[in-house]
Protein backbone atom coordinates (compact mmCIF):
# COMPACT_ATOMS: atom_id res chain seq x y z
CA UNK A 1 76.81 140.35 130.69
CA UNK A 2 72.92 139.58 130.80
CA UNK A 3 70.88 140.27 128.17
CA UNK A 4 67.83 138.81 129.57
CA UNK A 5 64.60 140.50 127.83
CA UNK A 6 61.96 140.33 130.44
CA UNK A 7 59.60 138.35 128.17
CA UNK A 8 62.17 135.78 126.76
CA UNK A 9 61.15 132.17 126.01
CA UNK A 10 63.93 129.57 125.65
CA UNK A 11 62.55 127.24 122.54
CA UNK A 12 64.66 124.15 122.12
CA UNK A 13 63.75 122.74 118.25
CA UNK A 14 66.11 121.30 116.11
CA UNK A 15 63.45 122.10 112.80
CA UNK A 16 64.36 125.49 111.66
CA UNK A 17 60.92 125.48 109.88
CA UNK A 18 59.30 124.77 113.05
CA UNK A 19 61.13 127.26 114.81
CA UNK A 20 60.28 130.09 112.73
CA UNK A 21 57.08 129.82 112.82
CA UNK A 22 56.53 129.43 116.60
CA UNK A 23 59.04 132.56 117.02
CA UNK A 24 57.57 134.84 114.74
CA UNK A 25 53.71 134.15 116.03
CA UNK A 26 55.48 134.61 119.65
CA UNK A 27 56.93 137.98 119.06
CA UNK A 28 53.53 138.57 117.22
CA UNK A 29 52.50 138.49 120.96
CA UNK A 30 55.27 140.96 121.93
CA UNK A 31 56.95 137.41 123.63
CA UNK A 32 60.85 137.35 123.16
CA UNK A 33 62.04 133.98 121.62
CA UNK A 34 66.10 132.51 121.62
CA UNK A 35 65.43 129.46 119.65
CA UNK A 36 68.49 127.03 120.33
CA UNK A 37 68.64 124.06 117.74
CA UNK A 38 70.09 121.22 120.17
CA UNK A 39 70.55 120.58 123.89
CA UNK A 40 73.83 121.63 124.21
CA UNK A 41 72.92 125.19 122.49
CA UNK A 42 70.08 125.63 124.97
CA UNK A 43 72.78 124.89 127.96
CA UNK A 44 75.38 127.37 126.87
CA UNK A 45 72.26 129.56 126.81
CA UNK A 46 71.00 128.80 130.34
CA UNK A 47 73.97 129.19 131.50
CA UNK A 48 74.36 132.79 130.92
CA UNK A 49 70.49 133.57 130.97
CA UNK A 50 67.41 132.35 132.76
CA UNK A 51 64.49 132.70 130.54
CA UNK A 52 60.63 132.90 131.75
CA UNK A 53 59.96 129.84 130.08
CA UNK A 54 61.26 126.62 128.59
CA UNK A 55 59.67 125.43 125.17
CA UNK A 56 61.55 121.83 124.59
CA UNK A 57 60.97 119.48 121.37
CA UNK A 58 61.71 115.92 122.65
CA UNK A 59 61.23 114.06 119.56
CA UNK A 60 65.13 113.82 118.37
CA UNK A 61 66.71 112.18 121.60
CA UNK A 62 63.77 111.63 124.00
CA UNK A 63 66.36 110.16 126.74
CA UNK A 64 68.52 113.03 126.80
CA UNK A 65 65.41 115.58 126.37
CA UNK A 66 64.03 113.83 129.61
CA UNK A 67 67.56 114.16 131.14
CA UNK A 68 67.87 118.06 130.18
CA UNK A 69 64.08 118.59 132.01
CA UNK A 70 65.41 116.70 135.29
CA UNK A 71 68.88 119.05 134.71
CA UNK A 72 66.56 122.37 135.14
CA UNK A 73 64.56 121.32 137.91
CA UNK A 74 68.04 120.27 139.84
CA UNK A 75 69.68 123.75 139.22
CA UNK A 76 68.49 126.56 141.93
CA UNK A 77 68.61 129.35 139.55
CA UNK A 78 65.70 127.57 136.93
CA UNK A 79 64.09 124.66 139.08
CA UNK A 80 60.63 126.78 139.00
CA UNK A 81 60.85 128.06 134.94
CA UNK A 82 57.98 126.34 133.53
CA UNK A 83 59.32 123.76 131.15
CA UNK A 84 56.42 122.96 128.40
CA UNK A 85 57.10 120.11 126.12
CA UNK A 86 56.19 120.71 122.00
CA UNK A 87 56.10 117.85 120.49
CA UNK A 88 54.75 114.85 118.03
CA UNK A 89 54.98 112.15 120.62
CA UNK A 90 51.77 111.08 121.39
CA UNK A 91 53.45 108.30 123.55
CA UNK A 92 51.15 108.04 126.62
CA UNK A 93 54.33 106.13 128.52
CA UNK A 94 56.66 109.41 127.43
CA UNK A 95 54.00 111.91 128.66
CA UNK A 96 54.01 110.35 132.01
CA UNK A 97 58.20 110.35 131.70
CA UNK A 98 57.99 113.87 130.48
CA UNK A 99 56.25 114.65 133.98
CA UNK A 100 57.76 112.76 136.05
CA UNK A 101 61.07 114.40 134.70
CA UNK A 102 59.39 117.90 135.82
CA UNK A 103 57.85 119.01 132.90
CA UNK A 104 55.19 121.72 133.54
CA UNK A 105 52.72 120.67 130.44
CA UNK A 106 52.66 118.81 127.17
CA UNK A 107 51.41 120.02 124.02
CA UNK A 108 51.25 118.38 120.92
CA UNK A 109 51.85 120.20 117.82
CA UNK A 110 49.43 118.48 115.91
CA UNK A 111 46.41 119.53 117.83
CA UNK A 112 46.76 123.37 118.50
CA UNK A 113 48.03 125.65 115.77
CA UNK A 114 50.83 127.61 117.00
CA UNK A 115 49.02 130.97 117.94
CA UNK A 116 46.84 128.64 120.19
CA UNK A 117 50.13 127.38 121.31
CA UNK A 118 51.42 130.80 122.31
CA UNK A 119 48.55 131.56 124.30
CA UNK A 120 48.39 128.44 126.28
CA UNK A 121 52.17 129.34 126.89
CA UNK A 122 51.16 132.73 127.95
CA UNK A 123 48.57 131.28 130.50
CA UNK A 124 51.02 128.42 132.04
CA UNK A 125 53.41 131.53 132.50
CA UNK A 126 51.22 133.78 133.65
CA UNK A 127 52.58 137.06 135.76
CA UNK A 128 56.15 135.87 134.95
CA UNK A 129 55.61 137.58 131.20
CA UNK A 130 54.86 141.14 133.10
């Protein structure tokens, strides 16, 4: 069974507190949110789903986050979902990583609020939130 909502947002963060906040100001936006607190939630999930877009919080395991980025862009069913890294690593060597992996952007939670965040979301996305 698929229960794909046709504005869904995968949001990988392991911070409930975090999480909350960027799902509620997202479905203040009318944007569906399944928050998954680890990796291996967020594969379980892609597995039966593929959302419009990929929120992913690399600070707890940076290596495997990079790995799980390279892991959507190798599987034919999400290579194009926009994967948009939320973070606190300023790290100019693990932005270029995060890229190089596939990410789409990188945002930094400490210089948009997250309704600012949403909308940039919204604009990287695009017509695929229609």
């Amino acid at each position: 069974m698929n229960s794909v909502r046709t504005k869904s947002i995968l949001m990988i963060e392991p911070d409930p507190f975090f999480a909350g906040i960027y799902a509620s100001k997202f479905a203040q936006e009318r944007l569906g949110v399944e928050v998954a607190e680890s990796l291996a939630v967020a594969r379980k999930i892609l597995r039966r789903k593929t959302p419009r877009a990929i929120l992913l919080e690399l600070a707890q395991d940076r290596d495997a986050g990079l790995a799980f980025i390279r892991e959507v862009r190798e599987e034919p069913k999400s290579f194009a979902v926009p994967i948009i890294v939320l973070t606190d690593l300023a790290d100019r060597t693990v932005i270029g990583r995060a890229f190089s992996a596939g990410a789409t952007e990188y945002l930094l939670k400490g210089h948009f609020v997250p309704i600012e965040t949403v909308r940039k979301v919204k604009k990287i996305v695009g017509g695929r939130l229609a």
